[in-house]
Protein backbone atom coordinates (compact mmCIF):
# COMPACT_ATOMS: atom_id res chain seq x y z
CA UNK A 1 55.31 48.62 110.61
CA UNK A 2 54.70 52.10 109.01
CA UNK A 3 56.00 53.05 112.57
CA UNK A 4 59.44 51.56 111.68
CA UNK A 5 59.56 53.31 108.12
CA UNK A 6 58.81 56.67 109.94
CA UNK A 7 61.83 55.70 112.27
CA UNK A 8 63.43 54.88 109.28
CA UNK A 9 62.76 58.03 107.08
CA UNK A 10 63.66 59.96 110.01
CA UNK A 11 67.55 58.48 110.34
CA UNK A 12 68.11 58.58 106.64
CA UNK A 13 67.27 62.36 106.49
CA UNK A 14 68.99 63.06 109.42
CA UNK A 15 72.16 61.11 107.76
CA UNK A 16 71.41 63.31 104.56
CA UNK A 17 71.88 66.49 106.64
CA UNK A 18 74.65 65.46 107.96
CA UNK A 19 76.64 64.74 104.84
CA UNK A 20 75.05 67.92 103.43
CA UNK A 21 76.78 69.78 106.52
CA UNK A 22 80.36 67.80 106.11
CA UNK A 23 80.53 68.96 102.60
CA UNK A 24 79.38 72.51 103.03
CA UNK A 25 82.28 72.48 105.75
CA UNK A 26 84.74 71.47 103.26
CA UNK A 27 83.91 73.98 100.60
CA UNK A 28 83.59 76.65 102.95
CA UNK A 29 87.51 75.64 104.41
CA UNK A 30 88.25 75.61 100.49
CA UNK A 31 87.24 78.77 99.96
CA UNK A 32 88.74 80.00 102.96
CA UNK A 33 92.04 78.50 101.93
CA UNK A 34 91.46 80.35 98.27
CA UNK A 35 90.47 83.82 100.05
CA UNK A 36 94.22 83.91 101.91
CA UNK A 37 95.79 82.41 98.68
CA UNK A 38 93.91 85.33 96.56
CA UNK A 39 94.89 88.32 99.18
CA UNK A 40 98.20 86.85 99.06
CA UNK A 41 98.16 87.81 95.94
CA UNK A 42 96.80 90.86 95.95
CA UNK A 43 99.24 92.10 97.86
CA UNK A 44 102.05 91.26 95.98
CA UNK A 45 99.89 92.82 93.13
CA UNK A 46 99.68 95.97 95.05
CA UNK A 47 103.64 95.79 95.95
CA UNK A 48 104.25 94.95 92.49
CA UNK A 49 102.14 98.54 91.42
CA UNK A 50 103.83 100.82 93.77
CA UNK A 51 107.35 100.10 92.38
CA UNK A 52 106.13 100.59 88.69
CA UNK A 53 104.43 103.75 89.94
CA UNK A 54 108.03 104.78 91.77
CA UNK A 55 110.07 103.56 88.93
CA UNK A 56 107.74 105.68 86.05
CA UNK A 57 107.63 108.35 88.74
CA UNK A 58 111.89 108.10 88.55
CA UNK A 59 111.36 107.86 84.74
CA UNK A 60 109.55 110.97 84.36
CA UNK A 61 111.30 112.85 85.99
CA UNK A 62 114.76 111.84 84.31
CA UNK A 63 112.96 112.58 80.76
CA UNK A 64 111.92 116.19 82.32
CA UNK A 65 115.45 117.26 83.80
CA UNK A 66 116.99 116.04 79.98
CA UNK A 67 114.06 117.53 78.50
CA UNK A 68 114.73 120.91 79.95
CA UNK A 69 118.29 120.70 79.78
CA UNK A 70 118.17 120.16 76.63
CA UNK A 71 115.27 123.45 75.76
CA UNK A 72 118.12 125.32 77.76
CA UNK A 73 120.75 124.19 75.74
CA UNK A 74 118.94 125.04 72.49
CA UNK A 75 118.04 128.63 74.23
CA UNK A 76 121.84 129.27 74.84
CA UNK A 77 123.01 128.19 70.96
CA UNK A 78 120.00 130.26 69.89
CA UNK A 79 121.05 133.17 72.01
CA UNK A 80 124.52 133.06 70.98
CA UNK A 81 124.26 132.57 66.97
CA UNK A 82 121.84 135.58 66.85
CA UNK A 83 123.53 137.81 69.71
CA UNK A 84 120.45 138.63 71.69
């Protein structure tokens, strides 16, 4: 008899490792699924970044060529009120 319950004990922790295994399988696939979804995303997130850094890149360097275009500008209508 206490055989039988040894047998027994035996099976149901067996059975309890199994569905222990089956459901660290499925969150391990989860997670796997999640880890391409999130570098997915990343990358877009990067792509996104490098044409913001381009466009401010463009930006800047509009605002500079007006910017000193329009120091020059000022020099020449300086120079030429005051005839240096």
């Amino acid at each position: 008899m206490a055989e039988a319950f040894g047998v027994a004990a035996g099976v149901v922790g067996i059975a309890s490792l199994g569905v222990q295994l089956v459901d660290s399988a499925k969150k391990i696939k989860d997670l796997s699924r999640t880890n391409r979804t999130a570098m997915a995303d990343v990358q877009r997130l990067a792509t996104t970044l490098e044409t913001l850094d381009h466009l401010l890149q463009q930006l800047c360097a509009n605002a500079q060529a007006r910017q000193l275009k329009g120091c020059s500008e000022r020099v020449h209508q300086m120079v030429s009120r005051h005839q240096i």
